[in-house]
C-alpha atoms as a PDB file:
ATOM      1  CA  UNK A   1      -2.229 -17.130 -17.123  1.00  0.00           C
ATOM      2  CA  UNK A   2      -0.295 -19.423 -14.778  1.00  0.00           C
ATOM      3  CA  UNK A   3       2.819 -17.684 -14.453  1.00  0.00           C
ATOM      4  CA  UNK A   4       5.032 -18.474 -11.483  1.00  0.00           C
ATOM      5  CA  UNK A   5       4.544 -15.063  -9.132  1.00  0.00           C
ATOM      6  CA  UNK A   6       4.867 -15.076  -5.293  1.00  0.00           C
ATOM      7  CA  UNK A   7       4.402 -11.784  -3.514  1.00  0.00           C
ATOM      8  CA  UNK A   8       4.053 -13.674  -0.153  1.00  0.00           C
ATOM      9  CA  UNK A   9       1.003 -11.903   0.776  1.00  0.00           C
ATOM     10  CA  UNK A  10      -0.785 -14.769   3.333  1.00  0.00           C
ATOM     11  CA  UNK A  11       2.889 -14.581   5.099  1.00  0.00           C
ATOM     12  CA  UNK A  12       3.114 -10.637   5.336  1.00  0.00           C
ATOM     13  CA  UNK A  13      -0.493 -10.961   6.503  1.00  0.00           C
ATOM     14  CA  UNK A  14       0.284 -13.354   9.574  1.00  0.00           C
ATOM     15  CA  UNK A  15       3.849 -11.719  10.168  1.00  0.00           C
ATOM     16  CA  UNK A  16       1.877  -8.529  10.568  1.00  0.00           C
ATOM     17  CA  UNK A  17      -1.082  -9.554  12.837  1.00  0.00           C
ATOM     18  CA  UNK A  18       1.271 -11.467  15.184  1.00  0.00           C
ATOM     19  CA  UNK A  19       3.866  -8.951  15.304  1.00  0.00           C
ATOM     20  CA  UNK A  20       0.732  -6.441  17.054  1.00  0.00           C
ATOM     21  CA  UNK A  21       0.740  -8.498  20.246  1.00  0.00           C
ATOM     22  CA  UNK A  22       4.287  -9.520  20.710  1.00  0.00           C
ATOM     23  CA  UNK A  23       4.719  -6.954  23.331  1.00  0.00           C
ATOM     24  CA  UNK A  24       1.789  -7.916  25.977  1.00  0.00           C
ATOM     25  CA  UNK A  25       2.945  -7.801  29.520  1.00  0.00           C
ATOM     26  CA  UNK A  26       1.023  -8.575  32.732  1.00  0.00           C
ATOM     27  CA  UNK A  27       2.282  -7.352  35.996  1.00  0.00           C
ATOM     28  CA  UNK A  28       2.006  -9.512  39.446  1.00  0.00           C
ATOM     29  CA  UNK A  29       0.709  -7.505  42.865  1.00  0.00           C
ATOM     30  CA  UNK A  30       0.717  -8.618  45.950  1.00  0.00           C
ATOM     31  CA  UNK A  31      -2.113  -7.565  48.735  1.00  0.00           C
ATOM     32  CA  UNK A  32      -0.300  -4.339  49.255  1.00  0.00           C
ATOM     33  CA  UNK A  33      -0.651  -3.302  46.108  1.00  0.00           C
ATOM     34  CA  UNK A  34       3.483  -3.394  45.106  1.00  0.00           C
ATOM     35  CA  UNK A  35       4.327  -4.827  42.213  1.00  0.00           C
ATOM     36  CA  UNK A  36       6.571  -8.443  42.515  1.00  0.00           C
ATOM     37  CA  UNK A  37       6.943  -9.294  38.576  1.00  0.00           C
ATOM     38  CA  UNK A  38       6.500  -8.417  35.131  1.00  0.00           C
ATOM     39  CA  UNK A  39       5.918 -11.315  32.608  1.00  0.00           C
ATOM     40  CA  UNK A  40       6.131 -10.558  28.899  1.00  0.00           C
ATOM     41  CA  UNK A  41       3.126 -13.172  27.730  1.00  0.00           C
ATOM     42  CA  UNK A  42       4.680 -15.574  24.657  1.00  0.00           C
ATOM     43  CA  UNK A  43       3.167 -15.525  21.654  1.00  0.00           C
ATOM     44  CA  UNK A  44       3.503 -18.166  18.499  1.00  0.00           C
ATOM     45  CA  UNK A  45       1.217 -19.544  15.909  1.00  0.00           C
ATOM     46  CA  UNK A  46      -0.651 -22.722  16.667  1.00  0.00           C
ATOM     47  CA  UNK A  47      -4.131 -23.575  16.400  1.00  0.00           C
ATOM     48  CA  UNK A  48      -6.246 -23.259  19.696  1.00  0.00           C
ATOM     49  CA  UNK A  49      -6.817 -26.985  20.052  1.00  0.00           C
ATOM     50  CA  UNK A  50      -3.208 -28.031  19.891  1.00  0.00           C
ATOM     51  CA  UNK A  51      -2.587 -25.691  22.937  1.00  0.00           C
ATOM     52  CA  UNK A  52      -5.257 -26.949  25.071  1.00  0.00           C
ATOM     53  CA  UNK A  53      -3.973 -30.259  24.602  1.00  0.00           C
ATOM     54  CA  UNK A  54      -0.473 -29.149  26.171  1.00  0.00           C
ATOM     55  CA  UNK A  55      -2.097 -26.886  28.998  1.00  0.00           C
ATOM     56  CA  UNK A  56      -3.479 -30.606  30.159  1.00  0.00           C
ATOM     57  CA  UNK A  57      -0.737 -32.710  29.889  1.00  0.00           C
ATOM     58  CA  UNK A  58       0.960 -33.632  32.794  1.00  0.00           C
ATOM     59  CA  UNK A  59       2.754 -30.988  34.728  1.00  0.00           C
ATOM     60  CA  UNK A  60       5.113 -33.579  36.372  1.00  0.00           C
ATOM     61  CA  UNK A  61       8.291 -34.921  34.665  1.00  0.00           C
ATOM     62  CA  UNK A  62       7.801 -38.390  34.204  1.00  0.00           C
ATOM     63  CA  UNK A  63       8.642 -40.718  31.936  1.00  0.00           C
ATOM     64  CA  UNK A  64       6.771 -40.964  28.375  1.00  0.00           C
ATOM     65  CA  UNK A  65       4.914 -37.499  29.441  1.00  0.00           C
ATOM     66  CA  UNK A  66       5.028 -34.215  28.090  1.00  0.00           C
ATOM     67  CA  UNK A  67       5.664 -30.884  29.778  1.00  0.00           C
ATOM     68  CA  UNK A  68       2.451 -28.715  30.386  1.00  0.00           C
ATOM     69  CA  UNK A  69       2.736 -25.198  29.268  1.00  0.00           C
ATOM     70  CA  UNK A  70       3.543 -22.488  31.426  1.00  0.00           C
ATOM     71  CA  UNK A  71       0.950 -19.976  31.690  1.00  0.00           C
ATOM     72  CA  UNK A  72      -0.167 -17.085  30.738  1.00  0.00           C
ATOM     73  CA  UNK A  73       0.429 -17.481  26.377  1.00  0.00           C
ATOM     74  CA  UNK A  74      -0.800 -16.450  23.386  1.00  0.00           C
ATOM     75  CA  UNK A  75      -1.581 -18.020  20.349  1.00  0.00           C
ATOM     76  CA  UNK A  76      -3.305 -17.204  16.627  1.00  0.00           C
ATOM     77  CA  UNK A  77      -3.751 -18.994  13.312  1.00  0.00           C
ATOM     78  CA  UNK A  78      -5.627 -18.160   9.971  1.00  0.00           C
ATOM     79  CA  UNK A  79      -9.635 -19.373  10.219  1.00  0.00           C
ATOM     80  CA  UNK A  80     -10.485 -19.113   7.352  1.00  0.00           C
ATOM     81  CA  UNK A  81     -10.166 -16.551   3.819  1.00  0.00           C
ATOM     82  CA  UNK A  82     -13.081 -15.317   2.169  1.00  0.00           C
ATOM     83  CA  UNK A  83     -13.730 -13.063  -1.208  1.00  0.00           C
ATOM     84  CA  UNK A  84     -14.870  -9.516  -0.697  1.00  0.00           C
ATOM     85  CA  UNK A  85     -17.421  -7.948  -3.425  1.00  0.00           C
ATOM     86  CA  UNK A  86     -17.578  -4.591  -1.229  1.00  0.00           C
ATOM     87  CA  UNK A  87     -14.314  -4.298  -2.504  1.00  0.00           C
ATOM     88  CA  UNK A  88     -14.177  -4.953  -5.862  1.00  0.00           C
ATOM     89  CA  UNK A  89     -13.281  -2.631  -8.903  1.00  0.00           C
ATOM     90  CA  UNK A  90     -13.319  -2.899 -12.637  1.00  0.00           C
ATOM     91  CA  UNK A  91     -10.441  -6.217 -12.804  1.00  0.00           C
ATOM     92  CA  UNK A  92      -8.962  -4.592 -16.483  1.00  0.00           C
ATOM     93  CA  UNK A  93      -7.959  -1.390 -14.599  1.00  0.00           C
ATOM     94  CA  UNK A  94      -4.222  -1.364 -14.611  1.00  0.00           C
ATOM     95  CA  UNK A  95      -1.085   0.069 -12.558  1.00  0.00           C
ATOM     96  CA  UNK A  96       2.044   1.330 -13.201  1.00  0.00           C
ATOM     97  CA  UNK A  97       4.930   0.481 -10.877  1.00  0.00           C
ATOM     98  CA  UNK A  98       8.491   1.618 -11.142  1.00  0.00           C
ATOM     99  CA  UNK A  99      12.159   0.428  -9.601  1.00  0.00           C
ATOM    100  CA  UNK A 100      15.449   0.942 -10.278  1.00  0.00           C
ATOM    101  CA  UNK A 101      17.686  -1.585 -12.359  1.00  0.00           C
ATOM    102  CA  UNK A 102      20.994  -3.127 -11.712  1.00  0.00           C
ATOM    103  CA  UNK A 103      22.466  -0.769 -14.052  1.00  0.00           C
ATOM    104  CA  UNK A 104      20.776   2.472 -12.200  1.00  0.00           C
ATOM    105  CA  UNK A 105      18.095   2.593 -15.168  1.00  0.00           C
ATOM    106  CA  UNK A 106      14.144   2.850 -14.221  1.00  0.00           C
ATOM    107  CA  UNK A 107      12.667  -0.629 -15.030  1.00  0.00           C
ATOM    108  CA  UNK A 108       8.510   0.076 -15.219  1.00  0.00           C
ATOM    109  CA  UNK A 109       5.747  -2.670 -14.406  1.00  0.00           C
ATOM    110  CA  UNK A 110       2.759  -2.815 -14.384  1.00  0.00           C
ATOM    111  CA  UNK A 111      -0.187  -4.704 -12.907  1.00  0.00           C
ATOM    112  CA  UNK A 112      -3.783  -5.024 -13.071  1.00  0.00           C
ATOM    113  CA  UNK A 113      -6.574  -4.871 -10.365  1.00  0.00           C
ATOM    114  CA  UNK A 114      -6.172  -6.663  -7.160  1.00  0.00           C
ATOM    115  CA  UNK A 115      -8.453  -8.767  -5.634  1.00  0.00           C
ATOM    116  CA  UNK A 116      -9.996  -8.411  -2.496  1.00  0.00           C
ATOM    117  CA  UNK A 117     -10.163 -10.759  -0.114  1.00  0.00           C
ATOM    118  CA  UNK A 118     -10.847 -10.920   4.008  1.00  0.00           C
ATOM    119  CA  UNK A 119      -8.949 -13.091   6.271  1.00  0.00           C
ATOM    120  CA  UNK A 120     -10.000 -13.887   9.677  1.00  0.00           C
ATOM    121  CA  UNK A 121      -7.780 -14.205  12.537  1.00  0.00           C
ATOM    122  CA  UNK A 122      -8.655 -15.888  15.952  1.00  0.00           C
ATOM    123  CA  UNK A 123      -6.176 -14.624  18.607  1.00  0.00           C
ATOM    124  CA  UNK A 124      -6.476 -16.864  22.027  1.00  0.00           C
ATOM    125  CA  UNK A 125      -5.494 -15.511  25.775  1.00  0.00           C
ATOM    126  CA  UNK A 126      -4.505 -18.400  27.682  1.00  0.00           C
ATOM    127  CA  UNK A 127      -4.339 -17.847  31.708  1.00  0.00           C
ATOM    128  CA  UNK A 128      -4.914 -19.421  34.906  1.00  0.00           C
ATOM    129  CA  UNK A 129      -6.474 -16.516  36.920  1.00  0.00           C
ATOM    130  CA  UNK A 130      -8.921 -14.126  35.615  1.00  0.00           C
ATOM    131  CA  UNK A 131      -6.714 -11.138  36.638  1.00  0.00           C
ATOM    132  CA  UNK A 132      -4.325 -12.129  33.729  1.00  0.00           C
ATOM    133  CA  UNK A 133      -7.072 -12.737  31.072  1.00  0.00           C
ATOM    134  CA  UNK A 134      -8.207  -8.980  31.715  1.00  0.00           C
ATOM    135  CA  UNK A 135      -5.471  -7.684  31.862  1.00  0.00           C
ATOM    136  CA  UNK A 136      -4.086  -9.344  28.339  1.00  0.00           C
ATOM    137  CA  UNK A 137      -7.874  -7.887  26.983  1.00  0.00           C
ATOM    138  CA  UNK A 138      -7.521  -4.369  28.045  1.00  0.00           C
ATOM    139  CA  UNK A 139      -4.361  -4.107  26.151  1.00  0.00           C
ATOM    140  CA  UNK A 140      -5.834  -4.822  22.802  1.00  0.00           C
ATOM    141  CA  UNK A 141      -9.634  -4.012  22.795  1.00  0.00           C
ATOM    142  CA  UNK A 142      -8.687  -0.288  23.123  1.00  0.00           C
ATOM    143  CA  UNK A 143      -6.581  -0.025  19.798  1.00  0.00           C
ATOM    144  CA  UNK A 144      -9.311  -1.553  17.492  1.00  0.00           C
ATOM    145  CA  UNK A 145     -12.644   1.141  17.688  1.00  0.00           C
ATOM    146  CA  UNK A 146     -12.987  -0.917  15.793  1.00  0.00           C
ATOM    147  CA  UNK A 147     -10.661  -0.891  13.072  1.00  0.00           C
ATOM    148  CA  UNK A 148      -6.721  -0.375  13.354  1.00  0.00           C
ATOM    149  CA  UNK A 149      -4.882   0.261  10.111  1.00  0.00           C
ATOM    150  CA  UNK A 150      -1.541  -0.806   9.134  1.00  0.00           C
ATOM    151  CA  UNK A 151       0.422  -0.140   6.488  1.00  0.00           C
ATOM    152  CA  UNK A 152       2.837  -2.506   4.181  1.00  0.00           C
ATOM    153  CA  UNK A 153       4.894  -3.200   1.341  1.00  0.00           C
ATOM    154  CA  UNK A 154       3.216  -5.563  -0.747  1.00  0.00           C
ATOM    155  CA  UNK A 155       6.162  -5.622  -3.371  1.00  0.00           C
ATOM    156  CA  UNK A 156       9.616  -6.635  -1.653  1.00  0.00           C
ATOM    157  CA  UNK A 157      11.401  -5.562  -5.189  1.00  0.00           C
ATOM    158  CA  UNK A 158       9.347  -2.490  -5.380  1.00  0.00           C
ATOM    159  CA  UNK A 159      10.130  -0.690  -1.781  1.00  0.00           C
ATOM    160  CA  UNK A 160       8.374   2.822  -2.895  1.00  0.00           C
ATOM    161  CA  UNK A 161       4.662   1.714  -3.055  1.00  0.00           C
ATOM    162  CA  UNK A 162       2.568   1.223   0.231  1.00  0.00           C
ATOM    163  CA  UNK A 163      -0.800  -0.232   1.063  1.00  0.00           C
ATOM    164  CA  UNK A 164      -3.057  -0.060   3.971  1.00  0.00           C
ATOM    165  CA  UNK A 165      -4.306  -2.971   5.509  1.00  0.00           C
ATOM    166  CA  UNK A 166      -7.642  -2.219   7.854  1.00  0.00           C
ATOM    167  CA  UNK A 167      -8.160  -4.781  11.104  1.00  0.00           C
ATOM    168  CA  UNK A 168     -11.118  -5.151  12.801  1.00  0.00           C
ATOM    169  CA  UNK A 169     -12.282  -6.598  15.249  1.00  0.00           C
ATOM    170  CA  UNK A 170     -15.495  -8.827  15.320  1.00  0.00           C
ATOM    171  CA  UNK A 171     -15.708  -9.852  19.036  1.00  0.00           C
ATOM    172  CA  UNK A 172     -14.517 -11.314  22.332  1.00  0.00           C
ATOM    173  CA  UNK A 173     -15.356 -14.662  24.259  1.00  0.00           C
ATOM    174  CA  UNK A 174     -14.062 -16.448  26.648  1.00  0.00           C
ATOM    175  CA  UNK A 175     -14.380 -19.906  28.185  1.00  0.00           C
ATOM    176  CA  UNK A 176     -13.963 -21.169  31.427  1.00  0.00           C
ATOM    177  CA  UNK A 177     -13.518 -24.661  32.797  1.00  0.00           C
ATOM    178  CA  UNK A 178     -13.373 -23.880  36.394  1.00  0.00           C
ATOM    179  CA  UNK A 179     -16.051 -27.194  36.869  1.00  0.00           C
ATOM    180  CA  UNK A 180     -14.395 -30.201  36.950  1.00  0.00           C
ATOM    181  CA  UNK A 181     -12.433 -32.613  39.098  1.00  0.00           C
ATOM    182  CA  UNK A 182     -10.265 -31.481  41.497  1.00  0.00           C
ATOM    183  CA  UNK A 183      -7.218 -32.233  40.095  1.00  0.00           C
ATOM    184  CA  UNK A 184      -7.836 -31.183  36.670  1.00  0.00           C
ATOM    185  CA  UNK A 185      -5.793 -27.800  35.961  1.00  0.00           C
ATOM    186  CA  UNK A 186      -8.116 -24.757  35.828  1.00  0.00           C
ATOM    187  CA  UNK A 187      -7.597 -22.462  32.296  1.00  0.00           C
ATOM    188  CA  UNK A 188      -9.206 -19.622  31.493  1.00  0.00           C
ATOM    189  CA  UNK A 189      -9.878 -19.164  27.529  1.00  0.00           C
ATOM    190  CA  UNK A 190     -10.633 -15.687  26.032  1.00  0.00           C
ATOM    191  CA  UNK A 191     -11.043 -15.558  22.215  1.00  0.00           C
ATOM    192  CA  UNK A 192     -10.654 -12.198  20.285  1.00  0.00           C
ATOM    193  CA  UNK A 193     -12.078 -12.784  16.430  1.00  0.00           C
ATOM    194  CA  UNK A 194     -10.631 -10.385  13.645  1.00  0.00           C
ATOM    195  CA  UNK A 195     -10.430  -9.595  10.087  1.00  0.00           C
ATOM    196  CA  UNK A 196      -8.131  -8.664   7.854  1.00  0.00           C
ATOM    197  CA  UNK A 197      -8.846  -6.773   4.625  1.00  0.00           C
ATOM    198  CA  UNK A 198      -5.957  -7.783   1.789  1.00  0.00           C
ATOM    199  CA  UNK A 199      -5.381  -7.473  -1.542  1.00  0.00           C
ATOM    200  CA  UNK A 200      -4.750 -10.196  -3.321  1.00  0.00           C
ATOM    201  CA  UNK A 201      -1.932  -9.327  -7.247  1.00  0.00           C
ATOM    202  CA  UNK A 202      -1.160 -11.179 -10.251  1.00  0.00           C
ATOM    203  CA  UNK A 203       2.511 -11.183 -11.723  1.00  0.00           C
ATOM    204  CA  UNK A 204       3.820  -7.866 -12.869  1.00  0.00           C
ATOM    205  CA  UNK A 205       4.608  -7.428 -16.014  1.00  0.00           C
ATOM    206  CA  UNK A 206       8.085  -5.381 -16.346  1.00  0.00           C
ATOM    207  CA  UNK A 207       9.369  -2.998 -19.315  1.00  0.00           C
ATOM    208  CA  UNK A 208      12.222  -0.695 -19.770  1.00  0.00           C
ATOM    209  CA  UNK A 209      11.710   2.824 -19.800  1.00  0.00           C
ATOM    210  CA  UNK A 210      11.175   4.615 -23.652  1.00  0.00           C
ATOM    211  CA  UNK A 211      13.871   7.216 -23.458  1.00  0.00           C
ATOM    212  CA  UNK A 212      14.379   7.467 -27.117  1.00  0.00           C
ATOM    213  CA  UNK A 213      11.973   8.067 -30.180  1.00  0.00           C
ATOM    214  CA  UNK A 214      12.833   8.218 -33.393  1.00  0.00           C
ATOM    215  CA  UNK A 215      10.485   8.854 -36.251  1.00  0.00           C
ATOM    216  CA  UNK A 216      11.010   9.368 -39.890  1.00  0.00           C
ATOM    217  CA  UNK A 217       9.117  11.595 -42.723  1.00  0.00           C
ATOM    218  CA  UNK A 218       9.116  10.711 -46.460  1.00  0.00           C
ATOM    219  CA  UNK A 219       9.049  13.748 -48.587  1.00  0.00           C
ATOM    220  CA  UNK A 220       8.481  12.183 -52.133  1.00  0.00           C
ATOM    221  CA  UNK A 221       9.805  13.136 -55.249  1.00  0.00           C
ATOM    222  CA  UNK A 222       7.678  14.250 -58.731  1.00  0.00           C
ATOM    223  CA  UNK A 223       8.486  10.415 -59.957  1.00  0.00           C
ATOM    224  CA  UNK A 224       7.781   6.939 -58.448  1.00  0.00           C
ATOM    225  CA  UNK A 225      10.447   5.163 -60.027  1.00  0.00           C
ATOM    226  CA  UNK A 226      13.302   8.310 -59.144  1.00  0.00           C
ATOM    227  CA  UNK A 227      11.131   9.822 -56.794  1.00  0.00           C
ATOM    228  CA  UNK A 228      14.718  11.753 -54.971  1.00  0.00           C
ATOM    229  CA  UNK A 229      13.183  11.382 -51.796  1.00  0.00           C
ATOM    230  CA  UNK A 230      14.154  13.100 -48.718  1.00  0.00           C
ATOM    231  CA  UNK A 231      14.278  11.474 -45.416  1.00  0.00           C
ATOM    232  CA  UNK A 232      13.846  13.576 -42.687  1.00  0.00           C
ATOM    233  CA  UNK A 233      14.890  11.639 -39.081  1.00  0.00           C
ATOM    234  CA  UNK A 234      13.545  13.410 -35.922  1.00  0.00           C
ATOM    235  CA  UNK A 235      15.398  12.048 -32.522  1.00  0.00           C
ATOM    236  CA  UNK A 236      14.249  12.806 -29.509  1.00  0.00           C
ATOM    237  CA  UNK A 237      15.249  12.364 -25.944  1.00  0.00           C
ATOM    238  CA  UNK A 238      14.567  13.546 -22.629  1.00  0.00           C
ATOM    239  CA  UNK A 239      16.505  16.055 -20.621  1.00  0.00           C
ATOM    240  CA  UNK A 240      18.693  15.344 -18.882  1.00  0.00           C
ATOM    241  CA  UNK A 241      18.643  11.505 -20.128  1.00  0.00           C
ATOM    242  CA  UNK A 242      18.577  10.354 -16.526  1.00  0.00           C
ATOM    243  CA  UNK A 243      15.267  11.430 -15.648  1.00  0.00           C
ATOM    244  CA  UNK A 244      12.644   9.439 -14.648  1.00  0.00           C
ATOM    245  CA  UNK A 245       8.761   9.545 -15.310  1.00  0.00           C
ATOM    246  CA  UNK A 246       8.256  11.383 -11.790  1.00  0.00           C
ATOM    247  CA  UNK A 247      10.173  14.441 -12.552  1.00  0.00           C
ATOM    248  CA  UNK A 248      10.280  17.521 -14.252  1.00  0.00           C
ATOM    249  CA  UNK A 249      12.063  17.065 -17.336  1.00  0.00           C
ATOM    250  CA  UNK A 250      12.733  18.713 -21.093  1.00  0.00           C
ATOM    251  CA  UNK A 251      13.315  17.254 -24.845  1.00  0.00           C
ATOM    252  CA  UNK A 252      16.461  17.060 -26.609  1.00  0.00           C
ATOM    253  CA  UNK A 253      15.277  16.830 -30.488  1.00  0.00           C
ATOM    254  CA  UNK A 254      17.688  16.534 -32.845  1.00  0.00           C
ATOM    255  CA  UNK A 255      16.719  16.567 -36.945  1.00  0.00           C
ATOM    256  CA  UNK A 256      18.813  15.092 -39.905  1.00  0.00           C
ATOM    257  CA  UNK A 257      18.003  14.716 -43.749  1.00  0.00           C
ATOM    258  CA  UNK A 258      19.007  11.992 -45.843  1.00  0.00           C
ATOM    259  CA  UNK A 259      18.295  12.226 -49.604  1.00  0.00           C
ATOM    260  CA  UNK A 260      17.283   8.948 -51.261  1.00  0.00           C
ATOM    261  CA  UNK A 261      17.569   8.796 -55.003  1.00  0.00           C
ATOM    262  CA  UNK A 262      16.694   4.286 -54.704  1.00  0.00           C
ATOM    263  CA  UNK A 263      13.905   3.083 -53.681  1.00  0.00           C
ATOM    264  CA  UNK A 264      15.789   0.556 -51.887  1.00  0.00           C
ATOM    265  CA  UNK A 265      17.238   2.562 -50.011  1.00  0.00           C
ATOM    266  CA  UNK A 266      14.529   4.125 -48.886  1.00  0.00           C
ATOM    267  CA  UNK A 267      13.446   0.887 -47.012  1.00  0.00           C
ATOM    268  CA  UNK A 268      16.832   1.878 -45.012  1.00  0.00           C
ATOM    269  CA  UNK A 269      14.717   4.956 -43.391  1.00  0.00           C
ATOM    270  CA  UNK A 270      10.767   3.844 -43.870  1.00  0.00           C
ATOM    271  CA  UNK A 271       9.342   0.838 -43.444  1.00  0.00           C
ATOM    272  CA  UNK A 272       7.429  -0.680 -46.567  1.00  0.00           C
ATOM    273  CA  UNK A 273       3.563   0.380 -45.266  1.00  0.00           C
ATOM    274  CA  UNK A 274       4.167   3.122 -42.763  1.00  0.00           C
ATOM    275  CA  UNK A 275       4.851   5.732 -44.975  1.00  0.00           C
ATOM    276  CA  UNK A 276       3.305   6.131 -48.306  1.00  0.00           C
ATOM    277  CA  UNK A 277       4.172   9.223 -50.304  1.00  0.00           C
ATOM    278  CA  UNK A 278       0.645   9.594 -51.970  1.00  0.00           C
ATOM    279  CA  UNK A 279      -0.667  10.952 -48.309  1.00  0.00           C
ATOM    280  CA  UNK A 280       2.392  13.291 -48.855  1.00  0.00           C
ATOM    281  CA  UNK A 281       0.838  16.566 -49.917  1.00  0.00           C
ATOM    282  CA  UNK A 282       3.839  19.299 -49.674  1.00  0.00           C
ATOM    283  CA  UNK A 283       6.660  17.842 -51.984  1.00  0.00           C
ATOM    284  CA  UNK A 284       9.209  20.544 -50.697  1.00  0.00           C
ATOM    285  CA  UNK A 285      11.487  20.346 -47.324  1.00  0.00           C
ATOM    286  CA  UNK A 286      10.118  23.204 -44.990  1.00  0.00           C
END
């Protein structure tokens, strides 16, 4: 328990839900109908407040005073992460996972049960005219019906294994501060709320492939203290020796005998305790 693992899950997560919307566009008309510009909307992370506060600065440039933001923008943050029982299996179940080494070998992990967890999302629509706020809307509400499912790497160091992630969305509001005085700067507010179901894994636990067993058979003698044991090694290997637990592959098995006439020696072949020649029925080589 507390072993230093970071599959930068919470990252991935807000990587992923930004990079949905970083591709909203609004187009300007004029009373004809033709179309004067096209403005790609910004997007960043920041919480909702902290952009307000910049929409209501001071447009002008004067000293000590900060820049108002150009409108129309985007922005999202993390509101909060919450468990998810709906989710939840048996926590002993466990996974294998498999990579290649820097040699070219197969290196094998494994993993237990994730754990589920929801995180919410708010994504803000910032605008000056209505027009712009609906138009920002209709390009997202349409996608979520309302769940939209991506799909990730959760392991950076283990490319071949995917996950889906499910979105979806909760609801839209929108606030408007049109009342006010005169000179205050009008914005138009619309809040889209969403959630995120992730899966939340421990460290993996890596191993090297078994591409070699080797087991050994006493064959006692009529006497404990000459007993003229024979040793019989079995090797076996898969085939070809390159193959990996995914694919179709044979068994090399290659059989030597060793006759012992020591009991030391014998501890060469058998460990003391594995092997016992009184379980050792047939006392000939077949």
């Amino acid at each position: 328990m507390f072993t230093y693992f970071y599959h930068q899950k919470i990252r991935k997560a807000v990587a992923m839900f930004g990079t949905m919307f970083n591709n909203i566009n609004i187009v300007r008309q004029n009373a004809a109908g033709n179309t004067i510009n096209q403005i790609r909307v910004p997007l960043a992370y920041a919480p909702r407040e902290k952009y307000l506060a910049r929409i209501q600065a001071d447009p002008d440039l004067r000293a000590g005073q900060r820049v108002a933001l150009k409108l129309p923008r985007l922005s999202f943050e993390i509101a909060g992460i919450q468990y998810d029982p709906s989710r939840k299996v048996p926590k002993l179940n466990r996974f294998a996972v498999q990579k290649k080494g820097q040699t070219n070998r197969d290196i094998r992990g494994s993993l237990y049960s994730p754990v589920p967890y929801i995180i919410n999302f708010q994504l803000n629509a910032f605008t000056k005219n209505q027009d712009d706020a609906l138009q920002i809307v209709e390009q997202i509400i349409p996608y979520f019906t309302p769940q939209y499912t991506l799909t990730i790497k959760p392991f950076a160091e283990y490319p071949t294994i995917k996950e889906d992630v499910p979105i979806t969305i909760q609801g839209v509001s929108f606030q408007d501060d049109f009342e006010g005085p005169l000179e205050q700067r009008r914005t138009i507010i619309y809040t889209l709320d969403f959630t995120m179901s992730i899966n939340f894994y421990g460290p993996i636990i890596e191993s090297g492939l078994i591409n070699r067993a080797t087991g050994n058979i006493e064959f006692a003698g009529d006497s404990a203290s000459a007993p003229n044991a024979i040793v019989q090694r079995t090797i076996v290997t898969p085939d070809p020796a390159s193959a990996s637990p995914d694919e179709t592959f044979g068994f090399t098995v290659e059989t030597t005998e060793q006759f012992v006439e020591d009991l030391a020696e014998l501890g060469k072949y058998v460990k003391p305790g594995y092997v016992n020649s009184d379980y050792v029925e047939d006392k000939t080589v077949k």
